[in-house]
PDB file of N, CA and C in Angstrom:
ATOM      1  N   UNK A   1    -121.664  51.322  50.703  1.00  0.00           N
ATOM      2  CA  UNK A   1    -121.920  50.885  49.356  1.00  0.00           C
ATOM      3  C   UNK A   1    -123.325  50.283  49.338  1.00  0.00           C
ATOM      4  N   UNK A   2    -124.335  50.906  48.841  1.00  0.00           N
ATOM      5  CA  UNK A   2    -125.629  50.233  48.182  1.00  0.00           C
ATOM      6  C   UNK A   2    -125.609  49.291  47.296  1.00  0.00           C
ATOM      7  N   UNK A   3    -126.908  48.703  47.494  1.00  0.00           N
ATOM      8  CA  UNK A   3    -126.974  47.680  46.557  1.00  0.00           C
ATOM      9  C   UNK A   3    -126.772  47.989  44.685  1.00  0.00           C
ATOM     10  N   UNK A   4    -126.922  48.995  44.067  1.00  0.00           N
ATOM     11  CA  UNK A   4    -126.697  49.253  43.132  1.00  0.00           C
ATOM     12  C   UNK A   4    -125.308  49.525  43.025  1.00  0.00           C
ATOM     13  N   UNK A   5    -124.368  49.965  43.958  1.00  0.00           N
ATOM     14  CA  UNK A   5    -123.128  49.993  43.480  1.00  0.00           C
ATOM     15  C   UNK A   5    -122.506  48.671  43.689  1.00  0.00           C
ATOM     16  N   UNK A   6    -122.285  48.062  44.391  1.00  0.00           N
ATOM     17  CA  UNK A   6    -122.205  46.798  44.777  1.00  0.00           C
ATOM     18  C   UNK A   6    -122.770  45.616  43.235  1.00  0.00           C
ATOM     19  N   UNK A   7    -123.766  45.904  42.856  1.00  0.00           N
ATOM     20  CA  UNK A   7    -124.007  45.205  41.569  1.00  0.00           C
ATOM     21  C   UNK A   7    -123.070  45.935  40.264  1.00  0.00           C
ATOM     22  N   UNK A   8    -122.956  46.586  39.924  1.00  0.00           N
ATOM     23  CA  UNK A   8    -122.216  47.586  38.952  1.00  0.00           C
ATOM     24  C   UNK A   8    -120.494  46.920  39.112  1.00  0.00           C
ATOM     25  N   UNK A   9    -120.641  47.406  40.834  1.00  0.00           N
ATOM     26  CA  UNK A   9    -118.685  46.996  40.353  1.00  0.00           C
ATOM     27  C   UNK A   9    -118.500  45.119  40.453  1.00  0.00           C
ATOM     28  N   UNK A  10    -119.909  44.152  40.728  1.00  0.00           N
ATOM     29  CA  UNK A  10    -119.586  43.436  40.201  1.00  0.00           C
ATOM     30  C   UNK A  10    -119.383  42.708  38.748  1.00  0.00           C
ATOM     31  N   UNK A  11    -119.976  43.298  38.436  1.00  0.00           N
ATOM     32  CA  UNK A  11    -120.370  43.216  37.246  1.00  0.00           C
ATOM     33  C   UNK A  11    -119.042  43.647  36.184  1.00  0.00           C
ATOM     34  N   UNK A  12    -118.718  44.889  36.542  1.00  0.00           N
ATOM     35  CA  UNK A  12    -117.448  45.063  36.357  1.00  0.00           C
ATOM     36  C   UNK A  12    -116.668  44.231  36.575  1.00  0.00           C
ATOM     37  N   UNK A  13    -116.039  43.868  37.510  1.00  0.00           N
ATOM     38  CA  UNK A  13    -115.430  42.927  38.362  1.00  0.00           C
ATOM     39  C   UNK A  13    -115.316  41.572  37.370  1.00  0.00           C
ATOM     40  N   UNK A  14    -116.376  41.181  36.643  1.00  0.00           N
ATOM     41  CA  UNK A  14    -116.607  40.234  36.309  1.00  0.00           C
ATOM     42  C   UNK A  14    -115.930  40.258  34.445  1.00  0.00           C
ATOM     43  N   UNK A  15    -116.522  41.284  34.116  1.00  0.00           N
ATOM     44  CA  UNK A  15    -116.451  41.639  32.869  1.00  0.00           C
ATOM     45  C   UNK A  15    -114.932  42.049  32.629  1.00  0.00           C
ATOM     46  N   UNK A  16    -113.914  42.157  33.619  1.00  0.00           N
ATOM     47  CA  UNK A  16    -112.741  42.463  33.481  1.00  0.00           C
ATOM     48  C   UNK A  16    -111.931  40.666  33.564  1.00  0.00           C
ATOM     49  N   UNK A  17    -112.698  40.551  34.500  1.00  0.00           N
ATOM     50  CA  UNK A  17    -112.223  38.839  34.819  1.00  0.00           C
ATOM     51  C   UNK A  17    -112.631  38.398  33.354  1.00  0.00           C
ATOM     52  N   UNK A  18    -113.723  38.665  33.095  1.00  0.00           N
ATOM     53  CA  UNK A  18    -114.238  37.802  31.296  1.00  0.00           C
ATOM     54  C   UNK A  18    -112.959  37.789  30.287  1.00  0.00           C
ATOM     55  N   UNK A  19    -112.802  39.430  30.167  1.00  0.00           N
ATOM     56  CA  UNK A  19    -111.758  40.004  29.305  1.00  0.00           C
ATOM     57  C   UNK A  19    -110.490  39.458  29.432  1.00  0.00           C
ATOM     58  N   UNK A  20    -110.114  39.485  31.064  1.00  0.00           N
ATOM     59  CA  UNK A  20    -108.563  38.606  31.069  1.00  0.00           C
ATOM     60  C   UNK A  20    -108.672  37.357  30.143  1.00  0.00           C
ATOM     61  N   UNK A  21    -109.250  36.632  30.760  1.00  0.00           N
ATOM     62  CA  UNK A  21    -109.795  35.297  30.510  1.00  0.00           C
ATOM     63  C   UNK A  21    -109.608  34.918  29.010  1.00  0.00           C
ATOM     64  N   UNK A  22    -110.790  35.743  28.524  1.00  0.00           N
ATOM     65  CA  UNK A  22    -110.792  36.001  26.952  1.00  0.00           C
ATOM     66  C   UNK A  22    -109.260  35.962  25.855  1.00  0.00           C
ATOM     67  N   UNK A  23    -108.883  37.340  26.382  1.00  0.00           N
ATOM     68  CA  UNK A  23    -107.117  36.968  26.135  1.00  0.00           C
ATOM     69  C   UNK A  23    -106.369  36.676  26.602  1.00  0.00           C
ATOM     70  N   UNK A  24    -106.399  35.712  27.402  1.00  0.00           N
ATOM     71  CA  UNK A  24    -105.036  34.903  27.838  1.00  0.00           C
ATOM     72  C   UNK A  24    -105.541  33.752  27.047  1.00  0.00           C
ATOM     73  N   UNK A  25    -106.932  33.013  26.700  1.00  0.00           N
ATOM     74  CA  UNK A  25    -106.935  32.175  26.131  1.00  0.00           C
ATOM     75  C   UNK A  25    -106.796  32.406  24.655  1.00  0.00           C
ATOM     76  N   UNK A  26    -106.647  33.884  23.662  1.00  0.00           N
ATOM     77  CA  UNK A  26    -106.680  34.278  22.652  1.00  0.00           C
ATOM     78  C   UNK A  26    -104.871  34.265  22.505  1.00  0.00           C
ATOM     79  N   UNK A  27    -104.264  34.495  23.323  1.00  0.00           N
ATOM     80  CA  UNK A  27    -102.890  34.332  23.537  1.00  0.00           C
ATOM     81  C   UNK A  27    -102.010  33.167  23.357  1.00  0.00           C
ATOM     82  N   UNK A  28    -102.777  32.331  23.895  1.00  0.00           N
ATOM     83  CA  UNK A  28    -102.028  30.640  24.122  1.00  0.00           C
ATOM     84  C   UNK A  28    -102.061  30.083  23.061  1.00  0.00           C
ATOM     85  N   UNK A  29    -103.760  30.276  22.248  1.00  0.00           N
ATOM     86  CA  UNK A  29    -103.768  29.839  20.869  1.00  0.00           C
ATOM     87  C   UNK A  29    -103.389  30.206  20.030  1.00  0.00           C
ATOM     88  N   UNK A  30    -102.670  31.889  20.386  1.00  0.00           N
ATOM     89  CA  UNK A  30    -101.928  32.346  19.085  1.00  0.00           C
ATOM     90  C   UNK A  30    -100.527  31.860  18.991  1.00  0.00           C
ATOM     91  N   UNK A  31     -99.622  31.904  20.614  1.00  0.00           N
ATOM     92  CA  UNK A  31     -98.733  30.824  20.383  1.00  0.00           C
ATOM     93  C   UNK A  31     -98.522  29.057  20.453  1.00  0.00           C
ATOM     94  N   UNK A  32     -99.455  28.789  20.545  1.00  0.00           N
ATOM     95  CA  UNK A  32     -99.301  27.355  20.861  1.00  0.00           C
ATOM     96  C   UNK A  32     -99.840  26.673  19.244  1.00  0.00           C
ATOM     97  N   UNK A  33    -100.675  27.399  18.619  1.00  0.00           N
ATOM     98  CA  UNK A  33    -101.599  26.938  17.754  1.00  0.00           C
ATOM     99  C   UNK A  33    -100.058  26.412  16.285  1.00  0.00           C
ATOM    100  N   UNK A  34    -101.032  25.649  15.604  1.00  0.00           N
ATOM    101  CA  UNK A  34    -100.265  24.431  14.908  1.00  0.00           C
ATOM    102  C   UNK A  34    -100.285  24.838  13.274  1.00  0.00           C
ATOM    103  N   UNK A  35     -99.280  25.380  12.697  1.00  0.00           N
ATOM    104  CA  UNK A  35     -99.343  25.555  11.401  1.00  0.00           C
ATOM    105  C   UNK A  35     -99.806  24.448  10.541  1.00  0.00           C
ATOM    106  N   UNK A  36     -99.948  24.898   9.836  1.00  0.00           N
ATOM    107  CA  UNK A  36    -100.023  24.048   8.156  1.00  0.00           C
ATOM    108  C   UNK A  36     -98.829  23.348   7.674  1.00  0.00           C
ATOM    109  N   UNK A  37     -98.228  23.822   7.472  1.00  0.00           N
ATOM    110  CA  UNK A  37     -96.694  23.631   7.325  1.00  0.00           C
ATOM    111  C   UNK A  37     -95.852  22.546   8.257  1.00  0.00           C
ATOM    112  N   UNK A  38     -96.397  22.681   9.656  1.00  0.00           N
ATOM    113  CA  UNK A  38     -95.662  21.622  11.038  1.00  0.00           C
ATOM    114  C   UNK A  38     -96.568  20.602  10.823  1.00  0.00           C
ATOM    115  N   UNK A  39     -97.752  20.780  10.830  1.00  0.00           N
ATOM    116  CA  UNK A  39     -98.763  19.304  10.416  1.00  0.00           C
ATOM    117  C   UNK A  39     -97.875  18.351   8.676  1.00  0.00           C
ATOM    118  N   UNK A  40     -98.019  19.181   7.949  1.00  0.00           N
ATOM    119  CA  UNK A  40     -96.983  18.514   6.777  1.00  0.00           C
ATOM    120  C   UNK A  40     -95.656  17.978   7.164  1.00  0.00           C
ATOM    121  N   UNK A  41     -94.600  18.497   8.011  1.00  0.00           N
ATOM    122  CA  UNK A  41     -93.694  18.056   8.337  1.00  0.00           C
ATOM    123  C   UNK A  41     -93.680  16.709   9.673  1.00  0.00           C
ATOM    124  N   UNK A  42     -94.985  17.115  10.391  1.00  0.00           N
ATOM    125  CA  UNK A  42     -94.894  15.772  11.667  1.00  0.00           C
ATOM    126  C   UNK A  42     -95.531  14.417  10.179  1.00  0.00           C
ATOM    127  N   UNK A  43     -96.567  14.955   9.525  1.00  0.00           N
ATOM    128  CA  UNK A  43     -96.756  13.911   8.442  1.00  0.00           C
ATOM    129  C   UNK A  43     -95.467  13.026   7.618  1.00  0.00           C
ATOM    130  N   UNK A  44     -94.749  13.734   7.225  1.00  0.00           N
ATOM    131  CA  UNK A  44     -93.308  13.497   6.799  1.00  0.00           C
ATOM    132  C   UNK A  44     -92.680  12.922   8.088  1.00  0.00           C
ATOM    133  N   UNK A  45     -91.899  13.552   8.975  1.00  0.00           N
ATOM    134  CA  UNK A  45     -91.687  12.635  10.092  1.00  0.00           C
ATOM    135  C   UNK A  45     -92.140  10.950  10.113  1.00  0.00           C
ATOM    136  N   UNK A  46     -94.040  10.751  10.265  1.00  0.00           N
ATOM    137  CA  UNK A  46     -94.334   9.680  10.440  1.00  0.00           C
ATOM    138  C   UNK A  46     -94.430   8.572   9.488  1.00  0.00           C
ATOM    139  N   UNK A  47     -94.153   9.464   8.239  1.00  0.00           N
ATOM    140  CA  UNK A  47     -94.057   8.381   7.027  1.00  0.00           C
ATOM    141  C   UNK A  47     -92.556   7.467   6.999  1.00  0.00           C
ATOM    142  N   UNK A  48     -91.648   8.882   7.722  1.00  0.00           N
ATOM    143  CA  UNK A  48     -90.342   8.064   7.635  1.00  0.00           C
ATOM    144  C   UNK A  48     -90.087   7.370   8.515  1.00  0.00           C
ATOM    145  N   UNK A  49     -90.563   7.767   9.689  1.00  0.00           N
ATOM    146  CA  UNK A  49     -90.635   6.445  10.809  1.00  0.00           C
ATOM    147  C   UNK A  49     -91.455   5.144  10.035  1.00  0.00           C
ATOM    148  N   UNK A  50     -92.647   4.895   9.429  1.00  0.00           N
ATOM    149  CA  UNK A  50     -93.002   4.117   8.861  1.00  0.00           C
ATOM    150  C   UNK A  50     -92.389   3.207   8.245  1.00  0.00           C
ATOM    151  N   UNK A  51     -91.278   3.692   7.037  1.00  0.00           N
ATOM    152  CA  UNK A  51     -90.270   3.246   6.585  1.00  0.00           C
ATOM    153  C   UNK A  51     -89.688   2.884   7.410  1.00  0.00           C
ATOM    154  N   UNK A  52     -88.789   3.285   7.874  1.00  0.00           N
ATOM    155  CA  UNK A  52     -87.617   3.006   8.453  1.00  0.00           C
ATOM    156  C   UNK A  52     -88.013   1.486   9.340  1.00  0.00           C
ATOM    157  N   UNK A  53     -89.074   1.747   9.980  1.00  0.00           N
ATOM    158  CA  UNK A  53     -89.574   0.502  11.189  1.00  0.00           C
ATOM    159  C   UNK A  53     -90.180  -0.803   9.870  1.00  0.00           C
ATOM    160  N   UNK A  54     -90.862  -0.287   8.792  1.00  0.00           N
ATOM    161  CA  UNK A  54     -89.990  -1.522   7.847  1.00  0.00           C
ATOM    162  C   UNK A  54     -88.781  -2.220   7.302  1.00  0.00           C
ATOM    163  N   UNK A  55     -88.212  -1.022   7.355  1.00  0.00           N
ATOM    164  CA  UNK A  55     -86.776  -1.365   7.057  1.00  0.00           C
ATOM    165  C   UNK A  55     -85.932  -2.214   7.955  1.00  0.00           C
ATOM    166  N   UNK A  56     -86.462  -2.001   9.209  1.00  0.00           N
ATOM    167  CA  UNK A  56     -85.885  -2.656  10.491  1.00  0.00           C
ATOM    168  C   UNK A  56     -86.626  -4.319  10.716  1.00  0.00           C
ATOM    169  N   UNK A  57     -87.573  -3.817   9.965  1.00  0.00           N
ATOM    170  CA  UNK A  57     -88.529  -5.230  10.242  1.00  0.00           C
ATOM    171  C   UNK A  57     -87.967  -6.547   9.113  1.00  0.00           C
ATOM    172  N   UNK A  58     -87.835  -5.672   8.048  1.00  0.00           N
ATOM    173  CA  UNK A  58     -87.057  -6.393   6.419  1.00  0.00           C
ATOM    174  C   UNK A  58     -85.505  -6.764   6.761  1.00  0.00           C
ATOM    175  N   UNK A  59     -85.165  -6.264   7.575  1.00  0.00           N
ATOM    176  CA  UNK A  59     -83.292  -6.474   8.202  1.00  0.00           C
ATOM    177  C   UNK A  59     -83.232  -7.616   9.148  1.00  0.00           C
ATOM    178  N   UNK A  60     -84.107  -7.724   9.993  1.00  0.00           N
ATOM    179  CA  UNK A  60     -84.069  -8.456  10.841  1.00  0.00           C
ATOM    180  C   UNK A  60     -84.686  -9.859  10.353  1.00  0.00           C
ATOM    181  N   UNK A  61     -85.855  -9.773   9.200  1.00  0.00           N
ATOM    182  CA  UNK A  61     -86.230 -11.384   8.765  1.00  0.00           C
ATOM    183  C   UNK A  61     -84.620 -11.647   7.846  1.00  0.00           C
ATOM    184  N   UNK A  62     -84.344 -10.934   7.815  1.00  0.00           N
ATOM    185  CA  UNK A  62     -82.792 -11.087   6.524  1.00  0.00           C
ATOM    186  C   UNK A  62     -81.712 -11.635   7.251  1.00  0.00           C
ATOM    187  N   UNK A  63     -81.565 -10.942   8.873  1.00  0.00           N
ATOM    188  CA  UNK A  63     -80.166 -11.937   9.298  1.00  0.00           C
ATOM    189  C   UNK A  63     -80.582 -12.979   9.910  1.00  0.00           C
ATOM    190  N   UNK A  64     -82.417 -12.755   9.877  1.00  0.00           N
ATOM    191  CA  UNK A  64     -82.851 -14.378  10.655  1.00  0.00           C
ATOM    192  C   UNK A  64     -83.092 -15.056   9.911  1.00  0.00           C
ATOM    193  N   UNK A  65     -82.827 -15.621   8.921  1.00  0.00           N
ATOM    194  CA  UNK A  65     -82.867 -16.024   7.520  1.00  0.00           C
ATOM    195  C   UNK A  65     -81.243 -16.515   7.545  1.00  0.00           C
ATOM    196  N   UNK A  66     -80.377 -15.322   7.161  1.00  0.00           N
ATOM    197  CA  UNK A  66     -79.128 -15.743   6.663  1.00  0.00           C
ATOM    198  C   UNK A  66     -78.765 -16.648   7.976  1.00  0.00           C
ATOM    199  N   UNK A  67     -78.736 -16.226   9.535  1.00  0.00           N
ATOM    200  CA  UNK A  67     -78.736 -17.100  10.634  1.00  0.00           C
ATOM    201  C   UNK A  67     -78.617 -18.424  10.408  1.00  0.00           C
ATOM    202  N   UNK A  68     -80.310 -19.072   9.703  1.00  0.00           N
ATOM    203  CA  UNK A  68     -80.581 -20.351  10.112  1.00  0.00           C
ATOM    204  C   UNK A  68     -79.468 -20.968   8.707  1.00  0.00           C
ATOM    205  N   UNK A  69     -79.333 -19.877   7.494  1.00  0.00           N
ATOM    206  CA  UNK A  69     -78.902 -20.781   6.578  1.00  0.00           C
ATOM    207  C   UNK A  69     -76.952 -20.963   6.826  1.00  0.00           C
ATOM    208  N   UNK A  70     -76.669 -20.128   8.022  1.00  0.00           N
ATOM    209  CA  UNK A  70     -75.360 -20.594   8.701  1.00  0.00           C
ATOM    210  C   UNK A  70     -75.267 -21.170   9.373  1.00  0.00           C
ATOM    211  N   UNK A  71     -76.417 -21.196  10.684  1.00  0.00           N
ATOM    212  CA  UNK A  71     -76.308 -22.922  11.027  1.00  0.00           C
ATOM    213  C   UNK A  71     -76.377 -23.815  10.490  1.00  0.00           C
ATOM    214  N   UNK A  72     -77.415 -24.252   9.351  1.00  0.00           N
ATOM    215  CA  UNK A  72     -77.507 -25.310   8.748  1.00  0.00           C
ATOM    216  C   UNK A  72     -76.169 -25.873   8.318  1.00  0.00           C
ATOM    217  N   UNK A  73     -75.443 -24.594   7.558  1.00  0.00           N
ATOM    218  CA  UNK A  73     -74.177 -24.574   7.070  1.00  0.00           C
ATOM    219  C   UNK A  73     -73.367 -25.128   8.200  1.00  0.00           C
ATOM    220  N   UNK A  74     -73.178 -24.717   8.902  1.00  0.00           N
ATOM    221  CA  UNK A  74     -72.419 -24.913  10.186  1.00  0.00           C
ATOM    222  C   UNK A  74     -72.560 -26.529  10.771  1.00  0.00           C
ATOM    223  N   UNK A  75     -73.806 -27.314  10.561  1.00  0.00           N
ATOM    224  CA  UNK A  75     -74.340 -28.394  10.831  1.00  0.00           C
ATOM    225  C   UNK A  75     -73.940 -29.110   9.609  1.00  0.00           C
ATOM    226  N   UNK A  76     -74.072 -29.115   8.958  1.00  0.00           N
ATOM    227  CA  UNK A  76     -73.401 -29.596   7.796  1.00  0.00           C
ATOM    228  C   UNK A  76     -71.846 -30.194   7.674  1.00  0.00           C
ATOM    229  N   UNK A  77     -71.265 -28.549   7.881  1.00  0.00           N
ATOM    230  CA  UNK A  77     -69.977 -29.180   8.271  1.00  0.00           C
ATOM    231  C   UNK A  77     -68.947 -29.531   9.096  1.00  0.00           C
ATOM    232  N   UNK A  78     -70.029 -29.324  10.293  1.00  0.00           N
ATOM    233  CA  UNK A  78     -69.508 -30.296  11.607  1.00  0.00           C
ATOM    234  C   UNK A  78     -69.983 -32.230  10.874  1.00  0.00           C
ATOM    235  N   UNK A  79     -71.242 -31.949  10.295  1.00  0.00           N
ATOM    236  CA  UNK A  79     -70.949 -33.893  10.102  1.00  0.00           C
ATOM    237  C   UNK A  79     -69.619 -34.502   8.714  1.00  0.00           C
ATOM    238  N   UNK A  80     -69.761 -33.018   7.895  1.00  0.00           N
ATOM    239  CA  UNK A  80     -68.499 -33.747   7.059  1.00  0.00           C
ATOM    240  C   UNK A  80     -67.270 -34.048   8.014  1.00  0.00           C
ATOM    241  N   UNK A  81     -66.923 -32.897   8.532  1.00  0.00           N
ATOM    242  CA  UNK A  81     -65.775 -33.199   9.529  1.00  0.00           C
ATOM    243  C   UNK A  81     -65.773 -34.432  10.103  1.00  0.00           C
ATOM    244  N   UNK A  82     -66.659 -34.424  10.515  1.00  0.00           N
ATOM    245  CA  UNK A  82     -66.810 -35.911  12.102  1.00  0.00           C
ATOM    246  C   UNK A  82     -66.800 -36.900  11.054  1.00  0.00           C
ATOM    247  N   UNK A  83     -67.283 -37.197   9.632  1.00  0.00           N
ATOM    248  CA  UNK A  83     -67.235 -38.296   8.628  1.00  0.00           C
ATOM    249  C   UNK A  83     -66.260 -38.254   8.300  1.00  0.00           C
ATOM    250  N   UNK A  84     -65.196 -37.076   7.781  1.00  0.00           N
ATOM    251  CA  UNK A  84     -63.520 -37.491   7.925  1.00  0.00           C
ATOM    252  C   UNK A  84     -62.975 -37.558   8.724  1.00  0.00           C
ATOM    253  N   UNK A  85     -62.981 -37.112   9.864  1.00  0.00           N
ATOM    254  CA  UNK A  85     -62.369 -37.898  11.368  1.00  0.00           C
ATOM    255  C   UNK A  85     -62.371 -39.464  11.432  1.00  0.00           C
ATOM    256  N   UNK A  86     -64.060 -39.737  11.400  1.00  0.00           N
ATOM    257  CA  UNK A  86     -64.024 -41.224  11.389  1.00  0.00           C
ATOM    258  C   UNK A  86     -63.275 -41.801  10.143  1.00  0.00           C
ATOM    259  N   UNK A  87     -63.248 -41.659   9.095  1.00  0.00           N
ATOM    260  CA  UNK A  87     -62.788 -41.944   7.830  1.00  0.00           C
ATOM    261  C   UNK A  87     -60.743 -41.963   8.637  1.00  0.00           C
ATOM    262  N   UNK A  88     -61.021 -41.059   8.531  1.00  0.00           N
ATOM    263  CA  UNK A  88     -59.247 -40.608   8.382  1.00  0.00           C
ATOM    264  C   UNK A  88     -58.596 -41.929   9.760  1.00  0.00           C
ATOM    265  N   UNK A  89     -59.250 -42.046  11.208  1.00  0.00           N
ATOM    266  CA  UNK A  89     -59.119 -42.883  12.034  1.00  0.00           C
ATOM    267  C   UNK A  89     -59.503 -44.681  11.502  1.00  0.00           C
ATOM    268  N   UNK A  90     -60.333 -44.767  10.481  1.00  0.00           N
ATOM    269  CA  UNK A  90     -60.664 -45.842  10.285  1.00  0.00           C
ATOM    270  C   UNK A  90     -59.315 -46.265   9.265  1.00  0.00           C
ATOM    271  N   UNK A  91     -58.656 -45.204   8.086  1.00  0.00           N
ATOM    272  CA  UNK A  91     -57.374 -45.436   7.622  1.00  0.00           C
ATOM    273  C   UNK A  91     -56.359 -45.562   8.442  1.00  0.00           C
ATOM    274  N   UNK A  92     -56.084 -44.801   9.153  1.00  0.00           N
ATOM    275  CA  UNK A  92     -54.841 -44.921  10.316  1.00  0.00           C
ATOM    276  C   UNK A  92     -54.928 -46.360  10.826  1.00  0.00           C
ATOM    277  N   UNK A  93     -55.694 -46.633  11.317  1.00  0.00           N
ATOM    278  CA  UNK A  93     -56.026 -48.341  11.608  1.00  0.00           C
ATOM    279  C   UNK A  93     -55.777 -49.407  11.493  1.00  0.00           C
ATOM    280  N   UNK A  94     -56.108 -49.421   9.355  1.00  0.00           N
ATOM    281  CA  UNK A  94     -56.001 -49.930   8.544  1.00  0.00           C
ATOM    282  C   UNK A  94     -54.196 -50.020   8.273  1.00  0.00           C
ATOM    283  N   UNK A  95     -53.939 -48.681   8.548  1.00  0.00           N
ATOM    284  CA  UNK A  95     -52.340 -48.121   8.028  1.00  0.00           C
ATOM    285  C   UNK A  95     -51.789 -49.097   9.135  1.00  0.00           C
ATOM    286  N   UNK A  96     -52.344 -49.283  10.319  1.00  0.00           N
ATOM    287  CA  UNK A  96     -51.136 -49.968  11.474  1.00  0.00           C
ATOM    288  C   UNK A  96     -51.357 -51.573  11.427  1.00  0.00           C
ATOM    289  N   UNK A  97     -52.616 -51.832  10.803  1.00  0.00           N
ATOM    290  CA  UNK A  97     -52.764 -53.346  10.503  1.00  0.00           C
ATOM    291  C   UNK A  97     -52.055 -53.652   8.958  1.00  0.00           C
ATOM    292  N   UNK A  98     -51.792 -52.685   8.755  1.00  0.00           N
ATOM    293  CA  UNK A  98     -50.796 -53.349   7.623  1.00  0.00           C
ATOM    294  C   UNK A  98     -49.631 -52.878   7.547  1.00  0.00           C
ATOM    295  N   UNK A  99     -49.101 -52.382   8.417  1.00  0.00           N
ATOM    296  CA  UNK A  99     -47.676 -52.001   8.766  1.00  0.00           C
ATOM    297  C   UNK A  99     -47.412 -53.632   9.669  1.00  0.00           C
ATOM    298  N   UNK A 100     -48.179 -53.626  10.376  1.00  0.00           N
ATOM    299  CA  UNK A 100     -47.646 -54.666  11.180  1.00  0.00           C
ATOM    300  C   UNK A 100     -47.763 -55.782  10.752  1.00  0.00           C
ATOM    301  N   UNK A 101     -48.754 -56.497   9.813  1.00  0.00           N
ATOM    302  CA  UNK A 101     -48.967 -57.374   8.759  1.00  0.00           C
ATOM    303  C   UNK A 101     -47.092 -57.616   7.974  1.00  0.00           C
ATOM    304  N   UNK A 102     -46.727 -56.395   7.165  1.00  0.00           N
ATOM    305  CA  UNK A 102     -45.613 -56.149   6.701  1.00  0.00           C
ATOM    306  C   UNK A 102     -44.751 -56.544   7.249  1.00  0.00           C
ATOM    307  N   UNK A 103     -44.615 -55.894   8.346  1.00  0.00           N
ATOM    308  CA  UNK A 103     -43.328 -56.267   9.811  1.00  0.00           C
ATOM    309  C   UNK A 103     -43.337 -57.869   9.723  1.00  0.00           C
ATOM    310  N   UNK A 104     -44.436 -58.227   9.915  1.00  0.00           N
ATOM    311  CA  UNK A 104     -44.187 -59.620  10.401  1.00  0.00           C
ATOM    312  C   UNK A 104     -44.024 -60.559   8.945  1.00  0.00           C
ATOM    313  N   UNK A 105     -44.165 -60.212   7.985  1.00  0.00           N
ATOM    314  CA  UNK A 105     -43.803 -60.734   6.802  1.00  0.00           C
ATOM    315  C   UNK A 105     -42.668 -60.843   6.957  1.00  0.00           C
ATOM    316  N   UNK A 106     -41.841 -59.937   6.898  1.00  0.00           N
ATOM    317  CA  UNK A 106     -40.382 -59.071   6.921  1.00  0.00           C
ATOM    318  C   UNK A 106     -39.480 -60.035   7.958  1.00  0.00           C
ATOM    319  N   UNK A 107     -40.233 -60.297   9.099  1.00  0.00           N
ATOM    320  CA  UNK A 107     -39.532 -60.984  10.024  1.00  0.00           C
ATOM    321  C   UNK A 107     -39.725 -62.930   9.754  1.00  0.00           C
ATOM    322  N   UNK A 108     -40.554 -62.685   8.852  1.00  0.00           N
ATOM    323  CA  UNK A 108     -40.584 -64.169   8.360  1.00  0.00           C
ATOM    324  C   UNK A 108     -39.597 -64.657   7.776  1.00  0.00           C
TER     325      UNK A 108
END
């Protein structure tokens, strides 16, 4: 093989390698490539994720909200309770100092 054939079939060689090249990358972009239509729908997609991750954000200040206003609640009426406990024990008291007050009248 001379130098002129030797240049020719590289050249060839090359120009076939170009051509693969050429369409396999004309290939990938014909299937891989991104409609009009899928760009509108991932758009849609991200609007509703948008929403929604407000919606999640608006839910969560809402039971952390209703939360504090059931503890409060809850604090509240643990002290009424404990104020009629004491109340109700401070009558009972009263009830046995004058039962026994009575008694001893009685036995007078």
């Amino acid at each position: 093989m001379n130098r002129t054939e030797f240049i020719v079939a590289t050249a060839i060689i090359l120009f076939v390698a170009f051509i693969l090249g050429w369409f396999s990358h004309w290939l990938l972009n014909r299937f891989l490539r991104v409609t009009q239509s899928e760009m509108s729908e991932l758009d849609t997609m991200a609007q509703q994720l948008h929403e929604a991750e407000e919606q999640r954000d608006q839910a969560i200040a809402y039971f952390q909200q209703r939360e504090s206003e059931m503890n409060n609640s809850n604090s509240q009426k643990e002290a009424e309770l404990k104020a009629a406990m004491d109340g109700l024990r401070v009558a009972r008291n009263e009830a046995e100092e004058l039962r026994g007050y009575v008694e001893s009248l009685n036995k007078a």
